[in-house]
PDB file of N, CA and C in Angstrom:
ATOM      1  N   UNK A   1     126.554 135.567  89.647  1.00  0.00           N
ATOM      2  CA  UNK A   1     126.937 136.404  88.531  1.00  0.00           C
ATOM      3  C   UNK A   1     126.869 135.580  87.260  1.00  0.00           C
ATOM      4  N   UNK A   2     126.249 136.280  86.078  1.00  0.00           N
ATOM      5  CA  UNK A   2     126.123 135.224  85.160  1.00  0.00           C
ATOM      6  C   UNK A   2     127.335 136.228  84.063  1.00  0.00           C
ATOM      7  N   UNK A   3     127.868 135.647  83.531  1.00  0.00           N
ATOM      8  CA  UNK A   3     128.931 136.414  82.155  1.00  0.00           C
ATOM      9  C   UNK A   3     128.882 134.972  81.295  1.00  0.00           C
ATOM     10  N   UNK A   4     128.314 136.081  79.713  1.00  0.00           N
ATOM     11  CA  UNK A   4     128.393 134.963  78.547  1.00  0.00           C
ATOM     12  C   UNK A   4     128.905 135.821  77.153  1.00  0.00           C
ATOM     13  N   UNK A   5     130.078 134.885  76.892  1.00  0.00           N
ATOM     14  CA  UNK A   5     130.463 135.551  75.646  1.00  0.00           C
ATOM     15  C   UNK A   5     130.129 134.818  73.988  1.00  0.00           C
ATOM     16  N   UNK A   6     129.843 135.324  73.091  1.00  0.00           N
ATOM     17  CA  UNK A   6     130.210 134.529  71.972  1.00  0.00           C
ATOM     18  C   UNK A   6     130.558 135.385  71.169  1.00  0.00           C
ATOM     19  N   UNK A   7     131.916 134.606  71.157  1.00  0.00           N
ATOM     20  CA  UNK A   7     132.879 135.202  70.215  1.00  0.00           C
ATOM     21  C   UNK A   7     133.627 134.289  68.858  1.00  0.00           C
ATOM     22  N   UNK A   8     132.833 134.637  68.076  1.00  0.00           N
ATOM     23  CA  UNK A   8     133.378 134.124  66.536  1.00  0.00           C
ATOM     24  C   UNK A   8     132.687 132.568  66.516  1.00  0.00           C
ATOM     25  N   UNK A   9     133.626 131.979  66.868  1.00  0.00           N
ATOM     26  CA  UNK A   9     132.746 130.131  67.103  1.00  0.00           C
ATOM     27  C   UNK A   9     133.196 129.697  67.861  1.00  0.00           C
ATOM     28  N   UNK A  10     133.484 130.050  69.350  1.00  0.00           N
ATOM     29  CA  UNK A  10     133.676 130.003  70.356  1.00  0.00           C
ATOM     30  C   UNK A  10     132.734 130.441  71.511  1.00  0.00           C
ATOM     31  N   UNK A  11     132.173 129.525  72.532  1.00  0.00           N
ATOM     32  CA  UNK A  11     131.246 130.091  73.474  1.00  0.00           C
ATOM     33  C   UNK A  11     131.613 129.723  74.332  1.00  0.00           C
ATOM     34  N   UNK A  12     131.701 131.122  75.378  1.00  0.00           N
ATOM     35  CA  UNK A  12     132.250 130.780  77.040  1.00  0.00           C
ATOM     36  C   UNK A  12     131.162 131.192  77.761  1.00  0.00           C
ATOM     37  N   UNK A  13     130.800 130.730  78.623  1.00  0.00           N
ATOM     38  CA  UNK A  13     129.755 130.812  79.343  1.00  0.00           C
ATOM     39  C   UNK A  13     130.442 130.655  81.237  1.00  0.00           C
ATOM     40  N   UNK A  14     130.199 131.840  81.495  1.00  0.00           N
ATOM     41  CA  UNK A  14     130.891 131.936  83.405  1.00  0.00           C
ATOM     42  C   UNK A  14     129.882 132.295  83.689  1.00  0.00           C
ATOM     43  N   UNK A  15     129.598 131.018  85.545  1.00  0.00           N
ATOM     44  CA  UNK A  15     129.018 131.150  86.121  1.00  0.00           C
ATOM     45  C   UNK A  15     129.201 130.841  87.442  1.00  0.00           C
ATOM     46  N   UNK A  16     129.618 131.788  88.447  1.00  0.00           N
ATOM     47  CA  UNK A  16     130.223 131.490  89.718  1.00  0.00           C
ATOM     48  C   UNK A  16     129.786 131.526  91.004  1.00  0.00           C
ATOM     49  N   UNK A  17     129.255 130.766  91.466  1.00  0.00           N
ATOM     50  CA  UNK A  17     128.524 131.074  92.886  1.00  0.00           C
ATOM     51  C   UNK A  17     129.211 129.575  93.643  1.00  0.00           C
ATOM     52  N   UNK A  18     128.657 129.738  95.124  1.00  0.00           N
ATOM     53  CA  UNK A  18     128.836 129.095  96.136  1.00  0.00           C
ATOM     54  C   UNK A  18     128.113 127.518  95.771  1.00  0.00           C
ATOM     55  N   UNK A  19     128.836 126.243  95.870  1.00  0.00           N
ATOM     56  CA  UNK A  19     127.591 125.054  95.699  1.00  0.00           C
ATOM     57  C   UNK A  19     127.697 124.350  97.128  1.00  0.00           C
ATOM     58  N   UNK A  20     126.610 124.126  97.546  1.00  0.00           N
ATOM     59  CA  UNK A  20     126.058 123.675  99.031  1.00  0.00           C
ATOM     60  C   UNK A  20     125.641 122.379  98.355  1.00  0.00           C
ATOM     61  N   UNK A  21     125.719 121.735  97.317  1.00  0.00           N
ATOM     62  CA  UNK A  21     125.171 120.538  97.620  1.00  0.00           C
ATOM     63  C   UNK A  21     125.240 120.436  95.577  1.00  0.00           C
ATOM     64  N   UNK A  22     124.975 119.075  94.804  1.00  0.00           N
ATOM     65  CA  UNK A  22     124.898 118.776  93.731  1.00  0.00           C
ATOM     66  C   UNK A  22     124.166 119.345  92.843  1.00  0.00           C
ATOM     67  N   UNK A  23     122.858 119.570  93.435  1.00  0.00           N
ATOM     68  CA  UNK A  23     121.626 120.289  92.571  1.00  0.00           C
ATOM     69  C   UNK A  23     122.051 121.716  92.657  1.00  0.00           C
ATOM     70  N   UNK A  24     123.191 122.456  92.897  1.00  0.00           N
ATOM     71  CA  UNK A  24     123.914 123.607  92.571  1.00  0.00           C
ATOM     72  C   UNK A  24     124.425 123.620  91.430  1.00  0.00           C
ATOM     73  N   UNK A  25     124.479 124.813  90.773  1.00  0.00           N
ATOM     74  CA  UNK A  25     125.426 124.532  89.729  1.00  0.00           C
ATOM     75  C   UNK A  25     126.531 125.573  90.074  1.00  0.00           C
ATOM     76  N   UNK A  26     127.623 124.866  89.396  1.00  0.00           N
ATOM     77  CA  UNK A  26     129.036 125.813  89.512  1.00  0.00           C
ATOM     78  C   UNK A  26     129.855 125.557  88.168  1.00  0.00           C
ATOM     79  N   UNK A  27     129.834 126.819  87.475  1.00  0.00           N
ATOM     80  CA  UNK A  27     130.296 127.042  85.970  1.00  0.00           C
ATOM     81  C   UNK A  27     131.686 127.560  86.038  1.00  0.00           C
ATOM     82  N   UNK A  28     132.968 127.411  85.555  1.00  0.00           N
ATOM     83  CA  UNK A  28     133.443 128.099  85.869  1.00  0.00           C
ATOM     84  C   UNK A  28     134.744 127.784  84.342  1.00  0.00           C
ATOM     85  N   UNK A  29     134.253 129.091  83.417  1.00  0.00           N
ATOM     86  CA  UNK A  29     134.843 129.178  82.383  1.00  0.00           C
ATOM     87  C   UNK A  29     134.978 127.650  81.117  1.00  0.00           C
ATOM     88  N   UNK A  30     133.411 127.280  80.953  1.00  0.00           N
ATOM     89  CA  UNK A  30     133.034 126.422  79.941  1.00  0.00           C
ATOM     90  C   UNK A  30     133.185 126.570  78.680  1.00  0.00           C
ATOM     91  N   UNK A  31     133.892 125.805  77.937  1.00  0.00           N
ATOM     92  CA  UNK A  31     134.146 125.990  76.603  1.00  0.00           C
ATOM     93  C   UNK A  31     134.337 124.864  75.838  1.00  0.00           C
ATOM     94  N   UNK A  32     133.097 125.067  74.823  1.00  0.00           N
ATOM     95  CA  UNK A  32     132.533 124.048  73.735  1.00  0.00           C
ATOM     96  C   UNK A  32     133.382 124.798  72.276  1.00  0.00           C
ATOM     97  N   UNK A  33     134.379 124.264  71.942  1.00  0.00           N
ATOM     98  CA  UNK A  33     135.002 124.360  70.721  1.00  0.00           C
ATOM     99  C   UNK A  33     135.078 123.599  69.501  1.00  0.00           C
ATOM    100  N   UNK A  34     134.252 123.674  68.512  1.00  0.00           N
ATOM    101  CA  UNK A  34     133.861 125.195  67.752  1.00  0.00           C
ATOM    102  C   UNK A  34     132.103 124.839  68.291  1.00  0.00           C
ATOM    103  N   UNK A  35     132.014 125.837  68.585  1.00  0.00           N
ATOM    104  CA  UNK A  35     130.400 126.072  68.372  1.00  0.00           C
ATOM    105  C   UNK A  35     130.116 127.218  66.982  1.00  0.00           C
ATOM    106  N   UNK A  36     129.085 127.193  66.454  1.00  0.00           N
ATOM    107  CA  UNK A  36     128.300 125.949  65.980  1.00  0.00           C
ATOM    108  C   UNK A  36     129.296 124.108  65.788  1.00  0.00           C
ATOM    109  N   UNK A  37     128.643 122.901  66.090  1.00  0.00           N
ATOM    110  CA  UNK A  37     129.680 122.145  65.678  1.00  0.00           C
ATOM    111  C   UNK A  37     129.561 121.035  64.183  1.00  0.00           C
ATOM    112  N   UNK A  38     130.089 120.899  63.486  1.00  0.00           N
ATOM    113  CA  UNK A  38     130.245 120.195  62.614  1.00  0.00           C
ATOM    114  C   UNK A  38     130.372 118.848  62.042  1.00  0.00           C
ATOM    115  N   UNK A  39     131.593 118.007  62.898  1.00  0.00           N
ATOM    116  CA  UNK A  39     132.138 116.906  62.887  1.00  0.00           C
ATOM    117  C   UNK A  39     132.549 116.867  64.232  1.00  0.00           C
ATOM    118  N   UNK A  40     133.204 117.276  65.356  1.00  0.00           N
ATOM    119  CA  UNK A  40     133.446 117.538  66.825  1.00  0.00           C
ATOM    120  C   UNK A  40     133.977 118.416  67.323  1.00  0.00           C
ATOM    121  N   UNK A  41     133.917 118.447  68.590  1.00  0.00           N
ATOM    122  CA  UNK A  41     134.037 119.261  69.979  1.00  0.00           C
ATOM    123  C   UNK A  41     135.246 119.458  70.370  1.00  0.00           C
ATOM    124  N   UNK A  42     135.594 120.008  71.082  1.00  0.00           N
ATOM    125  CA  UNK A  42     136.530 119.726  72.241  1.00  0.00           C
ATOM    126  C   UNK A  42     135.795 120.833  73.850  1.00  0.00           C
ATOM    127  N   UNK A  43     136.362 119.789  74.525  1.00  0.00           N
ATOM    128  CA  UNK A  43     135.988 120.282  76.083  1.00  0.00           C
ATOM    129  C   UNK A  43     137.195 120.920  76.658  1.00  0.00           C
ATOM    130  N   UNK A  44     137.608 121.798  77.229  1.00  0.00           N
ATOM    131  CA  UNK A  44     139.321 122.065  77.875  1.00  0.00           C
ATOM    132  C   UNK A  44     138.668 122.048  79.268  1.00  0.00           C
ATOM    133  N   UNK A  45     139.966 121.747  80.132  1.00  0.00           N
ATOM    134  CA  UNK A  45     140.286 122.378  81.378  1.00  0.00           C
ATOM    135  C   UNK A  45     138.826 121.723  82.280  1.00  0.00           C
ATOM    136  N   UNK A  46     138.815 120.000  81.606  1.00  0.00           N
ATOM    137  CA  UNK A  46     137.885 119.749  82.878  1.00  0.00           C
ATOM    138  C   UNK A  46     138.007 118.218  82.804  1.00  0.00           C
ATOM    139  N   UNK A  47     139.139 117.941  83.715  1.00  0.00           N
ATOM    140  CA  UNK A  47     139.852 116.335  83.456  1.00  0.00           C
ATOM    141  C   UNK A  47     139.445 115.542  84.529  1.00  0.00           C
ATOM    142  N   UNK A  48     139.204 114.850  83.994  1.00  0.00           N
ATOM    143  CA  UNK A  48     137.859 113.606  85.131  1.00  0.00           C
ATOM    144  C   UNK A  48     136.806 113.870  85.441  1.00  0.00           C
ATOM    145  N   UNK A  49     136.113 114.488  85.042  1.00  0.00           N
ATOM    146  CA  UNK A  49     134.801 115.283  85.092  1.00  0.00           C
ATOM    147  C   UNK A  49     133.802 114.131  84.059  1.00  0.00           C
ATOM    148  N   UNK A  50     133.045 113.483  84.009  1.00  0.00           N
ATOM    149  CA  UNK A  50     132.024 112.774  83.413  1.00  0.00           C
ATOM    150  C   UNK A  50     131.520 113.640  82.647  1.00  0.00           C
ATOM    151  N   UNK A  51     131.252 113.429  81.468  1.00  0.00           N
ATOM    152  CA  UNK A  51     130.311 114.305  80.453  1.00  0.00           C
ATOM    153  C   UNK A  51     129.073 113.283  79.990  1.00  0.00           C
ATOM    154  N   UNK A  52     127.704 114.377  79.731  1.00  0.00           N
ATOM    155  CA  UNK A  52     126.691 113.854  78.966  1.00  0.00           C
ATOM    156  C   UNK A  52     125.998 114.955  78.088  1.00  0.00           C
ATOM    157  N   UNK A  53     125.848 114.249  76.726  1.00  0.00           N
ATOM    158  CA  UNK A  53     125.189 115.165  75.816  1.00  0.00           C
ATOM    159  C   UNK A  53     123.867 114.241  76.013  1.00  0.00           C
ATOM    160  N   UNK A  54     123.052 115.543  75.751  1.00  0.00           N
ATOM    161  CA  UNK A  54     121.361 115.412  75.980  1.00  0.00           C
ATOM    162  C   UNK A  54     120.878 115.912  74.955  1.00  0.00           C
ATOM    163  N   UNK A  55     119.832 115.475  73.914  1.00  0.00           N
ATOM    164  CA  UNK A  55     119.280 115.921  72.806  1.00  0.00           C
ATOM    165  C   UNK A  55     118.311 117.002  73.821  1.00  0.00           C
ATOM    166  N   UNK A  56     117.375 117.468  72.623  1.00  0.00           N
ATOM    167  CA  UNK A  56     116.094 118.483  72.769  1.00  0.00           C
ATOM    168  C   UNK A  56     115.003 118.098  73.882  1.00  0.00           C
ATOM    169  N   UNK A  57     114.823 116.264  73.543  1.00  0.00           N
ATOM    170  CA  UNK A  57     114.234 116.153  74.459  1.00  0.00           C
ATOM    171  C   UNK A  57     114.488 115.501  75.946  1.00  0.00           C
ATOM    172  N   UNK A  58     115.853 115.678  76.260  1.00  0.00           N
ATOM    173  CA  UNK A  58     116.921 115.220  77.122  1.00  0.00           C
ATOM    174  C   UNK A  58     117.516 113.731  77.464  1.00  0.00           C
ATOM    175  N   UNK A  59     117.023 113.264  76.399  1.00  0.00           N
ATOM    176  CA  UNK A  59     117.726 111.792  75.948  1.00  0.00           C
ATOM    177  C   UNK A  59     119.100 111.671  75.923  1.00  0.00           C
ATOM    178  N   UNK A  60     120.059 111.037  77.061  1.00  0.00           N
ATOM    179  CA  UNK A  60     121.327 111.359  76.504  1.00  0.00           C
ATOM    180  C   UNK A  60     121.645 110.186  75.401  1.00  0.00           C
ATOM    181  N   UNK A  61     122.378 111.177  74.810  1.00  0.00           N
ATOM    182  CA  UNK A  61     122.872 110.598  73.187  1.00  0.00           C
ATOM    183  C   UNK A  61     124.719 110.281  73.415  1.00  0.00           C
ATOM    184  N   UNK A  62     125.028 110.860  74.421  1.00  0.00           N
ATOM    185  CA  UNK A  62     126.593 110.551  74.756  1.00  0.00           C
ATOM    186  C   UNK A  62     126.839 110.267  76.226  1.00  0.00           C
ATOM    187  N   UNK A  63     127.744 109.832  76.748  1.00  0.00           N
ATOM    188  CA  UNK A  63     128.258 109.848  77.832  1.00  0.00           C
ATOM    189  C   UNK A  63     130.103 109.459  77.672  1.00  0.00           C
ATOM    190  N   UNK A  64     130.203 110.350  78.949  1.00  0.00           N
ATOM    191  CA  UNK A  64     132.035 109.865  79.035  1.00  0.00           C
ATOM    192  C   UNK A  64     132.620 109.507  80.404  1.00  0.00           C
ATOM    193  N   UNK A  65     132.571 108.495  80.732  1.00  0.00           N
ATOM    194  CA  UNK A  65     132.439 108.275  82.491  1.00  0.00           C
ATOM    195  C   UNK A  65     133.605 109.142  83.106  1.00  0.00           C
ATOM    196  N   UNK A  66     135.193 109.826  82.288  1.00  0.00           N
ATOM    197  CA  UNK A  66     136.526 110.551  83.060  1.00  0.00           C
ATOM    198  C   UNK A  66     136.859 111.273  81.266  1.00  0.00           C
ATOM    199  N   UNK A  67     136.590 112.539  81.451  1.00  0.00           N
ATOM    200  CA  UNK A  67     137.211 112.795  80.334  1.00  0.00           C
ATOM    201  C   UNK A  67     138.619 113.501  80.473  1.00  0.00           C
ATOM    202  N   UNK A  68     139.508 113.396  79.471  1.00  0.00           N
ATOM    203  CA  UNK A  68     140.901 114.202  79.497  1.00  0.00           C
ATOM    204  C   UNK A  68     140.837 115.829  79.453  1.00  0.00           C
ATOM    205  N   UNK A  69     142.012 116.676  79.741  1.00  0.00           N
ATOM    206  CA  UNK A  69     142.502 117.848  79.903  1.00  0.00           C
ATOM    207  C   UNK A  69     141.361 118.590  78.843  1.00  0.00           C
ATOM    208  N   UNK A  70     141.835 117.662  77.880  1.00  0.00           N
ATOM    209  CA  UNK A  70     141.372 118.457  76.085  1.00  0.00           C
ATOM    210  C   UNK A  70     140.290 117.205  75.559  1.00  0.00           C
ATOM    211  N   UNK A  71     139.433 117.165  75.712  1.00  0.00           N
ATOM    212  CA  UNK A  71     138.705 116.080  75.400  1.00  0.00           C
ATOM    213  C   UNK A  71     137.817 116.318  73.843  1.00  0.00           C
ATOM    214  N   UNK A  72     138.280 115.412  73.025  1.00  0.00           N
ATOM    215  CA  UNK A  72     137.370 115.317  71.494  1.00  0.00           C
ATOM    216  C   UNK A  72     136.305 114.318  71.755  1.00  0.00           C
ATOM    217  N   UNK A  73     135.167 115.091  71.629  1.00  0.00           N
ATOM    218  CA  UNK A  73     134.012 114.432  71.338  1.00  0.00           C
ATOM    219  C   UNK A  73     133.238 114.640  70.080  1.00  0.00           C
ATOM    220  N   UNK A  74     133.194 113.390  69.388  1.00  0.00           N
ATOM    221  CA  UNK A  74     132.606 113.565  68.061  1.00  0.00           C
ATOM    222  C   UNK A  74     131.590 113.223  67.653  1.00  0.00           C
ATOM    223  N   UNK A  75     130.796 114.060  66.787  1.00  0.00           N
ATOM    224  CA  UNK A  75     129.300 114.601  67.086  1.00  0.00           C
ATOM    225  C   UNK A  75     128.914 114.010  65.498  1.00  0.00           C
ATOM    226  N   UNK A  76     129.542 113.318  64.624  1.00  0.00           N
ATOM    227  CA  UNK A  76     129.571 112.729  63.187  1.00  0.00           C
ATOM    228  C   UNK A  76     127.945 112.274  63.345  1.00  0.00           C
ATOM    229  N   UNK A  77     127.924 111.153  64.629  1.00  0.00           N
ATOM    230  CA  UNK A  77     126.470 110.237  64.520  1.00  0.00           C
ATOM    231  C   UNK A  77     125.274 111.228  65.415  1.00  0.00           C
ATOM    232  N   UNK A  78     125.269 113.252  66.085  1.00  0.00           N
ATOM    233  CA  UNK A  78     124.002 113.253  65.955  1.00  0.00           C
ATOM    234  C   UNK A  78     123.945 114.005  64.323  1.00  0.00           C
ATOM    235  N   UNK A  79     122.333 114.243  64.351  1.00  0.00           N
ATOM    236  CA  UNK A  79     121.742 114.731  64.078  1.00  0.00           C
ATOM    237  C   UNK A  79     121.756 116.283  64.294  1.00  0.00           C
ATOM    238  N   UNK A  80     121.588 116.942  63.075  1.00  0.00           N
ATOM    239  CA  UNK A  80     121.165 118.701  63.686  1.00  0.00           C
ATOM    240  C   UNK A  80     120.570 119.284  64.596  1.00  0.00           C
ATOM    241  N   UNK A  81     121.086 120.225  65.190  1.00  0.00           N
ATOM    242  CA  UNK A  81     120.105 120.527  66.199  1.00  0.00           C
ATOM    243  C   UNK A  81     120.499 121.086  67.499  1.00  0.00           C
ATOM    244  N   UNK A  82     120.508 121.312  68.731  1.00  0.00           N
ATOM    245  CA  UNK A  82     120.920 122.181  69.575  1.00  0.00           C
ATOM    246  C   UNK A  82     121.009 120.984  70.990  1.00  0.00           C
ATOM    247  N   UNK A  83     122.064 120.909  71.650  1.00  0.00           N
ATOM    248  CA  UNK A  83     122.286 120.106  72.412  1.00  0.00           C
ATOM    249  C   UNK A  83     122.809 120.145  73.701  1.00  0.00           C
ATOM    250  N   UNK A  84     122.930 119.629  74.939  1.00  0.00           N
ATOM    251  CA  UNK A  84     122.703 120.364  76.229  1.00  0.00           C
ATOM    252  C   UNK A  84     124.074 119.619  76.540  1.00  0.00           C
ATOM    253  N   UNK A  85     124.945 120.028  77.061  1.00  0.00           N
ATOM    254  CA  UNK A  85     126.285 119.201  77.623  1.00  0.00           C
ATOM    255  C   UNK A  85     126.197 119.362  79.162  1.00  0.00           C
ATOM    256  N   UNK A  86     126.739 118.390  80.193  1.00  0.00           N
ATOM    257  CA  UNK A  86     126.464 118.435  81.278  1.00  0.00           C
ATOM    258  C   UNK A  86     127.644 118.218  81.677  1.00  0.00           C
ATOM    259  N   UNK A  87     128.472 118.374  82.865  1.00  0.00           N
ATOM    260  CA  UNK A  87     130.123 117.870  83.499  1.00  0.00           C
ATOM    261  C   UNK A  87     129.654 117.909  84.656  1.00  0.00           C
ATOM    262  N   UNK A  88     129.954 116.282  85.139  1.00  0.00           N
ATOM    263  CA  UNK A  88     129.643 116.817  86.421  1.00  0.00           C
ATOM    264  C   UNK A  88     131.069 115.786  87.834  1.00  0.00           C
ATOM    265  N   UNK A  89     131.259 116.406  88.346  1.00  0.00           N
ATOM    266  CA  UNK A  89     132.835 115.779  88.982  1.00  0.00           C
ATOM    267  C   UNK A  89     132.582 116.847  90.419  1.00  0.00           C
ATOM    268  N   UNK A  90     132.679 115.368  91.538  1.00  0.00           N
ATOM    269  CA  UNK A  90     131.767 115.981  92.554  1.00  0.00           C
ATOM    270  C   UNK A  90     130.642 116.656  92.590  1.00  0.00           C
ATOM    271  N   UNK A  91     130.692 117.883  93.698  1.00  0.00           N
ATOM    272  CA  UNK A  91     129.438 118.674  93.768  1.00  0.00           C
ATOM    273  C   UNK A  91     129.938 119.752  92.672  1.00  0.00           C
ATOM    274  N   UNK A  92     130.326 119.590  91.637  1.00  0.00           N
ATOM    275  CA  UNK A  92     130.376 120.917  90.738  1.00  0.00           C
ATOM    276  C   UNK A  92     129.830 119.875  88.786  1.00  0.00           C
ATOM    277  N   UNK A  93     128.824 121.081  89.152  1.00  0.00           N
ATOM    278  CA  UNK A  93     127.644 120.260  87.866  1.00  0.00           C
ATOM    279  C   UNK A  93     127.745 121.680  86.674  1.00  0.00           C
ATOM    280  N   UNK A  94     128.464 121.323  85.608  1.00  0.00           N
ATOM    281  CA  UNK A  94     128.370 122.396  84.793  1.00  0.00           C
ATOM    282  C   UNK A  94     127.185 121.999  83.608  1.00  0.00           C
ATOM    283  N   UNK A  95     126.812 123.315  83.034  1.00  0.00           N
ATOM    284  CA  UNK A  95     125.634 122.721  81.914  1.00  0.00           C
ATOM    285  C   UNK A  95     126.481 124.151  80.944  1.00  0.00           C
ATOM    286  N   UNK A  96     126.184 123.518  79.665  1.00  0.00           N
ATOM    287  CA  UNK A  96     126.214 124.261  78.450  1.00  0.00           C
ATOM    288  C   UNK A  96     125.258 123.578  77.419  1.00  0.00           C
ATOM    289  N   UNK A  97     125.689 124.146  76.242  1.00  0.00           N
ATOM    290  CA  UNK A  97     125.485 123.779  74.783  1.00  0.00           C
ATOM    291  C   UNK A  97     125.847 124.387  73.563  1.00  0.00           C
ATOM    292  N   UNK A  98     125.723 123.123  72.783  1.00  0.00           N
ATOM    293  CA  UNK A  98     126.097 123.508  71.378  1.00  0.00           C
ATOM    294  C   UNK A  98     125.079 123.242  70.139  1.00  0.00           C
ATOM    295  N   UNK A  99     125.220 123.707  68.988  1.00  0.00           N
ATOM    296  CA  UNK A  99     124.116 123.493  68.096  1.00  0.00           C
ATOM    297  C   UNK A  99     125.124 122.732  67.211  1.00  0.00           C
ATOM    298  N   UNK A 100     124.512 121.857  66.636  1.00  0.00           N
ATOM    299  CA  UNK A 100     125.167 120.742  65.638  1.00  0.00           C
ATOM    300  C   UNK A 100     125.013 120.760  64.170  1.00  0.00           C
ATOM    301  N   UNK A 101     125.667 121.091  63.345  1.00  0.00           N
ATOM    302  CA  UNK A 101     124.760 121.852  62.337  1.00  0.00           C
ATOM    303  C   UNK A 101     125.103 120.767  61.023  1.00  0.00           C
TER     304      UNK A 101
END
């Protein structure tokens, strides 16, 4: 089941299925706050989970080996542009993004 909302500058993106293995993905209520982003992020509700931001051409430009509850990630040093976020903690691999403006 795919459900995607954007609402105001907020994007939730649900995606829920069964994962048999890593190369699954399992989404489950992702939220990049504020999208569009400005100066930074915040991640909720995904604590110890590793994060990586990936430019356009999937270069990661960030990494966070355990991030917190509410995690600020600050986006000051990229560049404009639209960017791929990844969480991944065990077999549950979430993907989003945000545009950096």
């Amino acid at each position: 089941t795919n459900e995607g909302e954007l609402s105001g500058r907020e994007f939730t993106f649900e995606l829920v299925e069964e994962a048999s293995s890593v190369s699954d993905v399992v989404v489950i209520n992702s939220v990049v706050m504020p999208n569009p982003v400005e100066s930074s992020f915040t991640i909720k509700g995904y604590a110890n989970y590793r994060l990586s931001v990936y430019d356009i051409n999937g270069v990661v430009v960030k990494e966070v080996s355990s991030i917190s509850d509410a995690q600020t990630i600050y986006a000051n040093d990229l560049a404009s542009g639209v960017y791929n976020v990844q969480l991944v903690h065990g077999n549950r691999l979430i993907n989003t993004r945000f545009v950096k403006q």
